[in-house]
Protein backbone atom coordinates (compact mmCIF):
# COMPACT_ATOMS: atom_id res chain seq x y z
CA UNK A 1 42.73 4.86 40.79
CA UNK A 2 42.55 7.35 38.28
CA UNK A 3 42.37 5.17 35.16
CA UNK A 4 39.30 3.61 37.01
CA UNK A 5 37.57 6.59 37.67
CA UNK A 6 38.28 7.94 34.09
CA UNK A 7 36.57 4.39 32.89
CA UNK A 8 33.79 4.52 35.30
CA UNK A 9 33.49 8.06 34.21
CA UNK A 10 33.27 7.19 30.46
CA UNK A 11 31.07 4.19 30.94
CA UNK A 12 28.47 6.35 32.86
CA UNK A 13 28.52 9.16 30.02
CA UNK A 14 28.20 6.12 27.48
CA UNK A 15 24.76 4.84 30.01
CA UNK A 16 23.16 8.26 29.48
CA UNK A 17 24.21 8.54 26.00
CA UNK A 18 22.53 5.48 25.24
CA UNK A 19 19.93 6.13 27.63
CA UNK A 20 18.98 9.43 25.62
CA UNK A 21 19.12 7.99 22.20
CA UNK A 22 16.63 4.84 23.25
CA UNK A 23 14.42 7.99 24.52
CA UNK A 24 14.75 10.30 21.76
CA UNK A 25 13.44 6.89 19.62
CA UNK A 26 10.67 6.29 21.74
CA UNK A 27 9.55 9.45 21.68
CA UNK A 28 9.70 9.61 17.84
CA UNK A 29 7.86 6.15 17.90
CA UNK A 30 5.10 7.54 19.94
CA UNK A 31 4.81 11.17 17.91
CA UNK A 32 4.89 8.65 14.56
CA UNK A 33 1.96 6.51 15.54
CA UNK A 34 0.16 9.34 17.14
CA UNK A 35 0.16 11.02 14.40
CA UNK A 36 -0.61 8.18 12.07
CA UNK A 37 -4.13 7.86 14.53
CA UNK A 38 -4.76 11.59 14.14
CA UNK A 39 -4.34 11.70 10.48
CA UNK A 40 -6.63 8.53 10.03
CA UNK A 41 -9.22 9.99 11.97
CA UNK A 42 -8.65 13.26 10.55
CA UNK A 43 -9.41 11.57 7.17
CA UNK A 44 -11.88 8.95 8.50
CA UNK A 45 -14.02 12.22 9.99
CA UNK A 46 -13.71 15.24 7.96
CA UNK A 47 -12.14 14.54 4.57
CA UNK A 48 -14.58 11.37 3.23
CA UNK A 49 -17.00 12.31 5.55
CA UNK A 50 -17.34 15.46 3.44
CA UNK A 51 -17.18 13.73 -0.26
CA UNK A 52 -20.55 15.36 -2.05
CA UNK A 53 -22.66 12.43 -3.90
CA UNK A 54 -24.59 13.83 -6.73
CA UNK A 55 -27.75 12.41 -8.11
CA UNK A 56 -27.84 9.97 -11.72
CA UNK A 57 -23.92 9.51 -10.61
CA UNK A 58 -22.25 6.30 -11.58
CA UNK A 59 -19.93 5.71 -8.14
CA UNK A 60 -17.28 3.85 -7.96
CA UNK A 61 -15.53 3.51 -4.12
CA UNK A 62 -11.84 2.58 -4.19
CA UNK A 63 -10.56 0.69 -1.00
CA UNK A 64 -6.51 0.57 -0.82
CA UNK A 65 -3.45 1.45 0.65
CA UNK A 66 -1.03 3.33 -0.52
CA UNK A 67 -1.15 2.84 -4.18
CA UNK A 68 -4.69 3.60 -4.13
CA UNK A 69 -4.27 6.86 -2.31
CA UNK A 70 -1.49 8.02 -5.19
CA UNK A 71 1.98 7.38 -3.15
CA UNK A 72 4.43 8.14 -6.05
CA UNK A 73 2.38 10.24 -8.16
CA UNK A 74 3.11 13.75 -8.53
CA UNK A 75 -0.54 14.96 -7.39
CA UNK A 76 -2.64 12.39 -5.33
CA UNK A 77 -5.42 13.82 -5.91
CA UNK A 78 -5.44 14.15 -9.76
CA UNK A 79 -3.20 11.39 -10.69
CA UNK A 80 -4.28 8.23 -8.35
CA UNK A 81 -5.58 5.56 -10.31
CA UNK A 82 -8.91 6.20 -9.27
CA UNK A 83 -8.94 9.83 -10.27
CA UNK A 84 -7.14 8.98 -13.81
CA UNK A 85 -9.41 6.29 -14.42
CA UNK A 86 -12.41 8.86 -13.63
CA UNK A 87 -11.60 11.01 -16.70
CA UNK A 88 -11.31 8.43 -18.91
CA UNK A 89 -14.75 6.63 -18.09
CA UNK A 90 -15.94 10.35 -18.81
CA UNK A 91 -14.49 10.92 -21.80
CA UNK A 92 -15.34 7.59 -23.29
CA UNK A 93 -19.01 7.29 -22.12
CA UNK A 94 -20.33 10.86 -21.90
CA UNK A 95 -23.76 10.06 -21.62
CA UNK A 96 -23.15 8.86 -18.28
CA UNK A 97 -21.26 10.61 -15.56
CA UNK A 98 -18.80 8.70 -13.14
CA UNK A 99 -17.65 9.41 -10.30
CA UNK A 100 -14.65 7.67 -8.40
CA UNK A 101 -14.92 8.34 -4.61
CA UNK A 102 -11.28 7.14 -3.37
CA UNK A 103 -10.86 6.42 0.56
CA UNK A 104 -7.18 4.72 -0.14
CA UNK A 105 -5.20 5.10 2.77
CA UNK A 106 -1.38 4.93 3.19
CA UNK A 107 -0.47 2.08 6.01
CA UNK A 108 -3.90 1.02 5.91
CA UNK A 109 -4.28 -3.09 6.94
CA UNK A 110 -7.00 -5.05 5.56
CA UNK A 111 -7.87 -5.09 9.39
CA UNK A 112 -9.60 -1.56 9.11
CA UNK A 113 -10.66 -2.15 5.93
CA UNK A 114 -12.92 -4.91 6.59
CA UNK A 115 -14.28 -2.84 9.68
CA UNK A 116 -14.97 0.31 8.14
CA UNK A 117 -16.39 -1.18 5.16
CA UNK A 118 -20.41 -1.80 5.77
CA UNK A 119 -20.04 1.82 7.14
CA UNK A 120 -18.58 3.08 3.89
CA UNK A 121 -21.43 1.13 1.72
CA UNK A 122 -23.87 2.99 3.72
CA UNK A 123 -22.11 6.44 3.43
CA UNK A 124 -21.34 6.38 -0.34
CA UNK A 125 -23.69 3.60 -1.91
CA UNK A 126 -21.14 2.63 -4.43
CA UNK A 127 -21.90 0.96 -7.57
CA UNK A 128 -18.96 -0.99 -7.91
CA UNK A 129 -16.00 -1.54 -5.55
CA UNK A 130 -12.18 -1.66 -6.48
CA UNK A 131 -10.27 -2.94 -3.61
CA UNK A 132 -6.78 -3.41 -3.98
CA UNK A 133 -4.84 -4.42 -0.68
CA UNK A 134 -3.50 -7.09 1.23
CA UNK A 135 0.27 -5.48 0.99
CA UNK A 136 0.67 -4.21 4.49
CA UNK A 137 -0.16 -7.31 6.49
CA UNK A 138 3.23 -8.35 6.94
CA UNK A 139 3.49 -9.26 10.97
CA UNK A 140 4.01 -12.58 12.41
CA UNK A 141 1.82 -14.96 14.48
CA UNK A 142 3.81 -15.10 17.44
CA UNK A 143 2.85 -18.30 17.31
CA UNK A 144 4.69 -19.26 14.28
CA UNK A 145 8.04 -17.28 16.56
CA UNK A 146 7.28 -20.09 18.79
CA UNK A 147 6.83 -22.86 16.93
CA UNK A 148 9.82 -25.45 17.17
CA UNK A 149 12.36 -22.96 18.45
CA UNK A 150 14.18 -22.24 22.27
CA UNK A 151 12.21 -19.37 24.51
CA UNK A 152 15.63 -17.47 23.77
CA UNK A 153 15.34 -17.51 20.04
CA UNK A 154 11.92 -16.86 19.75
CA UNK A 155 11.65 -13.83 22.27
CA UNK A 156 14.92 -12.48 20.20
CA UNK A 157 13.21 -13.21 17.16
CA UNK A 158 9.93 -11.23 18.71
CA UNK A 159 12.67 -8.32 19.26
CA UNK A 160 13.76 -8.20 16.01
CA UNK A 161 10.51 -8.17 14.09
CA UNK A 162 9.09 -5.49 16.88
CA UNK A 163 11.55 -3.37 15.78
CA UNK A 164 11.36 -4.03 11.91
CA UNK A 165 7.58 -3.09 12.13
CA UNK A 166 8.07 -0.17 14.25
CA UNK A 167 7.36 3.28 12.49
CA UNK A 168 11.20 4.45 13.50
CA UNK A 169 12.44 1.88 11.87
CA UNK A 170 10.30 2.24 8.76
CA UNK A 171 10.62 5.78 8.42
CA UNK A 172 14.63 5.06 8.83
CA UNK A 173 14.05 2.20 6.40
CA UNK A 174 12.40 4.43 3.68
CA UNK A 175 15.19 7.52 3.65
CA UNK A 176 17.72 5.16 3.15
CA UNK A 177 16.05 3.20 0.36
CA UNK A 178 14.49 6.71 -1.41
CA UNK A 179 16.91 9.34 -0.34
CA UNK A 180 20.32 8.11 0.21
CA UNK A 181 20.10 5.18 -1.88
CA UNK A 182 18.70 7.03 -4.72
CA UNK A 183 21.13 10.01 -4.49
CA UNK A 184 24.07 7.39 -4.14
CA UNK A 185 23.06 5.63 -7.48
CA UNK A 186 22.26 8.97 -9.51
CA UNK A 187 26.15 9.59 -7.82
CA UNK A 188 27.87 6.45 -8.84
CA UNK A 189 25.57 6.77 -12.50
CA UNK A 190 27.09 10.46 -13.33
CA UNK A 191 30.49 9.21 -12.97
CA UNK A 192 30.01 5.98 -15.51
CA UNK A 193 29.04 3.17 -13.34
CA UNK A 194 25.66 1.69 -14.77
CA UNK A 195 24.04 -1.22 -12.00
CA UNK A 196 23.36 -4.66 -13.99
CA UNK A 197 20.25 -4.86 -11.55
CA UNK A 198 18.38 -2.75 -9.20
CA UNK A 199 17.85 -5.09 -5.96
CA UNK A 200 15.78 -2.24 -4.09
CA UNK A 201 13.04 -2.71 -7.20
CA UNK A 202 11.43 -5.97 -5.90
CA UNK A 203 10.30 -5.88 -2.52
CA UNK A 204 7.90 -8.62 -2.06
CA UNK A 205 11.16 -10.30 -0.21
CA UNK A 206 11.26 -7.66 2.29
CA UNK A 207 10.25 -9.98 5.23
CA UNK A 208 11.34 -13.08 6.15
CA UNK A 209 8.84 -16.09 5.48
CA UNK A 210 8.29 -16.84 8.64
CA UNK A 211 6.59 -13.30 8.81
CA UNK A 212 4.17 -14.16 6.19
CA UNK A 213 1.74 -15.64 8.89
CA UNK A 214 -0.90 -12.74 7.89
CA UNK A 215 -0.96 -12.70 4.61
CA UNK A 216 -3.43 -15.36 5.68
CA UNK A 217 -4.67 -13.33 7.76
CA UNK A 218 -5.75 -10.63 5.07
CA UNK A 219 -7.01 -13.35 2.81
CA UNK A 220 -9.51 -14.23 5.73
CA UNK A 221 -10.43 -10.39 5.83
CA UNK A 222 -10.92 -10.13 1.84
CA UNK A 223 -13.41 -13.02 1.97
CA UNK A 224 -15.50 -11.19 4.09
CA UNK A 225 -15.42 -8.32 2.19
CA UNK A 226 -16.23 -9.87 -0.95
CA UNK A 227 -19.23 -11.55 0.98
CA UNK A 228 -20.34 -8.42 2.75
CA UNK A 229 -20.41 -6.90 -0.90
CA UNK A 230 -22.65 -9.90 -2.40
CA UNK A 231 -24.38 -9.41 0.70
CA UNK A 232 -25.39 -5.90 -0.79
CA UNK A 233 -25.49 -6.99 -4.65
CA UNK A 234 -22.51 -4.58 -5.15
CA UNK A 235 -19.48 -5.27 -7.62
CA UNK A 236 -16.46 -5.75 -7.15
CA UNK A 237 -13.29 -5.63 -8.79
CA UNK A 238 -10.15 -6.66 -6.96
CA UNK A 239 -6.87 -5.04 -8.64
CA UNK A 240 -3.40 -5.93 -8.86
CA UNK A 241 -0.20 -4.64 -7.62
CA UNK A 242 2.76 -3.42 -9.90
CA UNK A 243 4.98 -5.15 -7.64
CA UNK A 244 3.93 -7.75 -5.33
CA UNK A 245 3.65 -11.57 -6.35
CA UNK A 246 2.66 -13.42 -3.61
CA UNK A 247 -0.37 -10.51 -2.91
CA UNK A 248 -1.01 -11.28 -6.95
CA UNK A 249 -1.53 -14.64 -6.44
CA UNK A 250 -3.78 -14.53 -3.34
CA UNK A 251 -5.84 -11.86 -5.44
CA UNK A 252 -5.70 -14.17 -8.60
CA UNK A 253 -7.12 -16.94 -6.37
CA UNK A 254 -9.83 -15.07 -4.46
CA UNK A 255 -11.50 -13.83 -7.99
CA UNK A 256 -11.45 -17.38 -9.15
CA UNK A 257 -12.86 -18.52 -6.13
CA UNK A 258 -15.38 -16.52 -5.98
CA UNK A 259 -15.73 -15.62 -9.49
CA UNK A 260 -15.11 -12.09 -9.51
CA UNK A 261 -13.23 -9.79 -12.23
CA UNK A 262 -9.36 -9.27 -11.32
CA UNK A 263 -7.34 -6.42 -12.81
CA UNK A 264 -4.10 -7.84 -13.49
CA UNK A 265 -1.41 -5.00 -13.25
CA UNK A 266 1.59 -6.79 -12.63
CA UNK A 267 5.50 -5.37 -14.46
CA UNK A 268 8.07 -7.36 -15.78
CA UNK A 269 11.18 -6.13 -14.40
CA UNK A 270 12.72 -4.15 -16.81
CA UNK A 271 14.68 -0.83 -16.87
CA UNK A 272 11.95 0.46 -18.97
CA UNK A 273 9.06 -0.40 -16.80
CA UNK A 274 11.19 0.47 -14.26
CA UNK A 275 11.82 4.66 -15.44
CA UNK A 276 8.63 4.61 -17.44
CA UNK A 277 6.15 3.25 -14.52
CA UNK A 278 7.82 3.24 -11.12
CA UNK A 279 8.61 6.46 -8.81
CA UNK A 280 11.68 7.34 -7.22
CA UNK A 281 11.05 4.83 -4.09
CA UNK A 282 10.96 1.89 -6.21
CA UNK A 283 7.86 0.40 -5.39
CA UNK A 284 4.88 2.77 -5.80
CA UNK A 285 3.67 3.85 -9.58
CA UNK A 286 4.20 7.02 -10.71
CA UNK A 287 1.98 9.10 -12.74
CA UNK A 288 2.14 7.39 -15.92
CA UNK A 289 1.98 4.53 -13.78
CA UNK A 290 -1.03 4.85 -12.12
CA UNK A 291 -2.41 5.83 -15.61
CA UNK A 292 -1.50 2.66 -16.93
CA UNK A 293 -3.36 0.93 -13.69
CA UNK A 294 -6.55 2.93 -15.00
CA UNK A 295 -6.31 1.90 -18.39
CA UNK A 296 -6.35 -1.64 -16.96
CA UNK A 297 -9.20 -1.19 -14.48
CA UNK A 298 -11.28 0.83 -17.52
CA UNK A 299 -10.46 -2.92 -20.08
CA UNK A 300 -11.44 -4.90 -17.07
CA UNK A 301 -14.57 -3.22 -16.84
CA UNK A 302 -15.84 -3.00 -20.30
CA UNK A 303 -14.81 -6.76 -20.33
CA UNK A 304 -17.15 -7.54 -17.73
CA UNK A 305 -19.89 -5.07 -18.45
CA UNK A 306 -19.75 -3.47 -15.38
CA UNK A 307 -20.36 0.00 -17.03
CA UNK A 308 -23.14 0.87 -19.19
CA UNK A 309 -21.35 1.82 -21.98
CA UNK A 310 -18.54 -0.37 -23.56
CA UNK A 311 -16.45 2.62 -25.49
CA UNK A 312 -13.47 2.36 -27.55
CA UNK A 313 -9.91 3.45 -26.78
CA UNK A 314 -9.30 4.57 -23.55
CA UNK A 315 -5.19 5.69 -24.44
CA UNK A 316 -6.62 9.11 -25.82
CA UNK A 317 -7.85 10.26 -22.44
CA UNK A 318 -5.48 12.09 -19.93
């Protein structure tokens, strides 16, 4: 009797064990994406709601995730893309003054974009547009879950890519791959043992294919956009990743479709691209990086006379 009592004892302190962690990461999953809301809005109302527009300013509006906002760099706000690419259209064509007017967004889906665009042409009246997204659509149809497979399978496989998405799971996902990973190869590197490869450097496998469903989805959104903007005789410019193929190739074949410039930014994977372009998480740019995006985007520009001045070598600009 005793040996069941001790058992039923231990399995009942293993129920509220379990019981508290599935709590404790529910409640983080609600204070993540709470906050995420608060901090958009935040942004949405009182951070680019508050960007001054001069007069005889040349504005260019920068729609992104992420690597538009400056993830990676070591000061968002001076070393984005947008903001490096800024000082060199001013240093190479000083008789006009630019201004780059960046409302990237970390997380941000091509979803929100395409809402919250006709509201940003009205609020900034860009000149030109730079969008580069189409990175962060990465959930399934769950109609694709269904297709062909047993209710069983495809309600686990619903599980399993709930949790995946989830901003627990993410945040989990990204202190492994930046912090512990990182520290563990600097650890192992110290002590003589040099990686043949870095497998954390190329993410576009990061979801299965069946989870690829949006990526259709985000091509729908980016036609729209790129109408909406011919709607309002605005130019665009739709700019590539460092890292992300499949996104490259649905931006390569949007700006031949409809015939609009594309930035092409995309590394070879080398250990010198690697140090010399790519932050500590393996994905994002780093400074130099981003600066090497802005050269890009000023080439692409002057290519396609989208400025009024076509100036000579942007490398001498910092």
């Amino acid at each position: 009797m005793a040996f069941f009592h001790t058992l039923k004892t231990s399995f009942s302190t293993l129920i509220k064990i379990a019981g508290k962690i599935i709590l404790i990461l529910i409640l983080t999953e609600i204070v993540l994406g709470t906050t995420g809301i608060l901090l958009l809005t935040y942004y949405r109302h009182f951070v680019y709601s508050k960007i001054p527009l001069l007069k005889d300013e040349h504005r260019i509006l920068f729609i992104g995730e992420s690597t538009t906002c400056g993830d990676g760099s070591t000061n968002k706000q001076t070393d984005s893309y947008p903001a490096q690419l800024e000082r060199i259209l001013n240093s190479q064509t000083p008789r006009n003054r630019f201004r780059s007017i960046n409302i990237g967004f970390g997380g941000l889906t091509t979803e929100h974009m395409l809402r919250d665009l006709k509201e940003n042409i009205y609020r900034y009246k860009p000149d030109i547009v730079v969008i580069q997204a189409g990175f962060n659509n990465c959930s399934p149809s769950l109609f694709t879950l269904f297709k062909g497979q047993s209710l069983p399978a495809a309600w686990r496989k619903i599980v399993i890519m709930k949790l995946e998405m989830s901003r627990t799971y993410r945040l989990m996902k990204w202190a492994y791959e930046s912090v512990w990973k990182q520290c563990l190869l600097r650890y192992l590197q110290n002590r003589g043992f040099t990686p043949t490869s870095n497998p954390g450097f190329w993410v576009t496998d990061m979801y299965p294919e069946e989870y690829q469903i949006t990526k259709v989805e985000s091509e729908i959104h980016l036609c729209r956009m790129i109408e909406i903007l011919r709607e309002h005789n605005i130019p665009l410019v739709l700019c590539g990743y460092f890292i992300a193929e499949d996104e490259n190739i649905m931006l390569r074949r949007l700006s031949k479709t409809y015939a609009v410039p594309f930035c092409d930014n995309e590394l070879e994977d080398t250990p010198f691209n690697r140090k010399e372009y790519i932050s500590v998480d393996q994905f994002h740019p780093n400074t130099n990086g981003y600066f090497l995006i802005a050269q890009n985007l000023f080439k692409t520009l002057t290519d396609h006379h989208l400025i009024p001045e076509t100036p000579s070598d942007p490398s001498t600009a910092s």
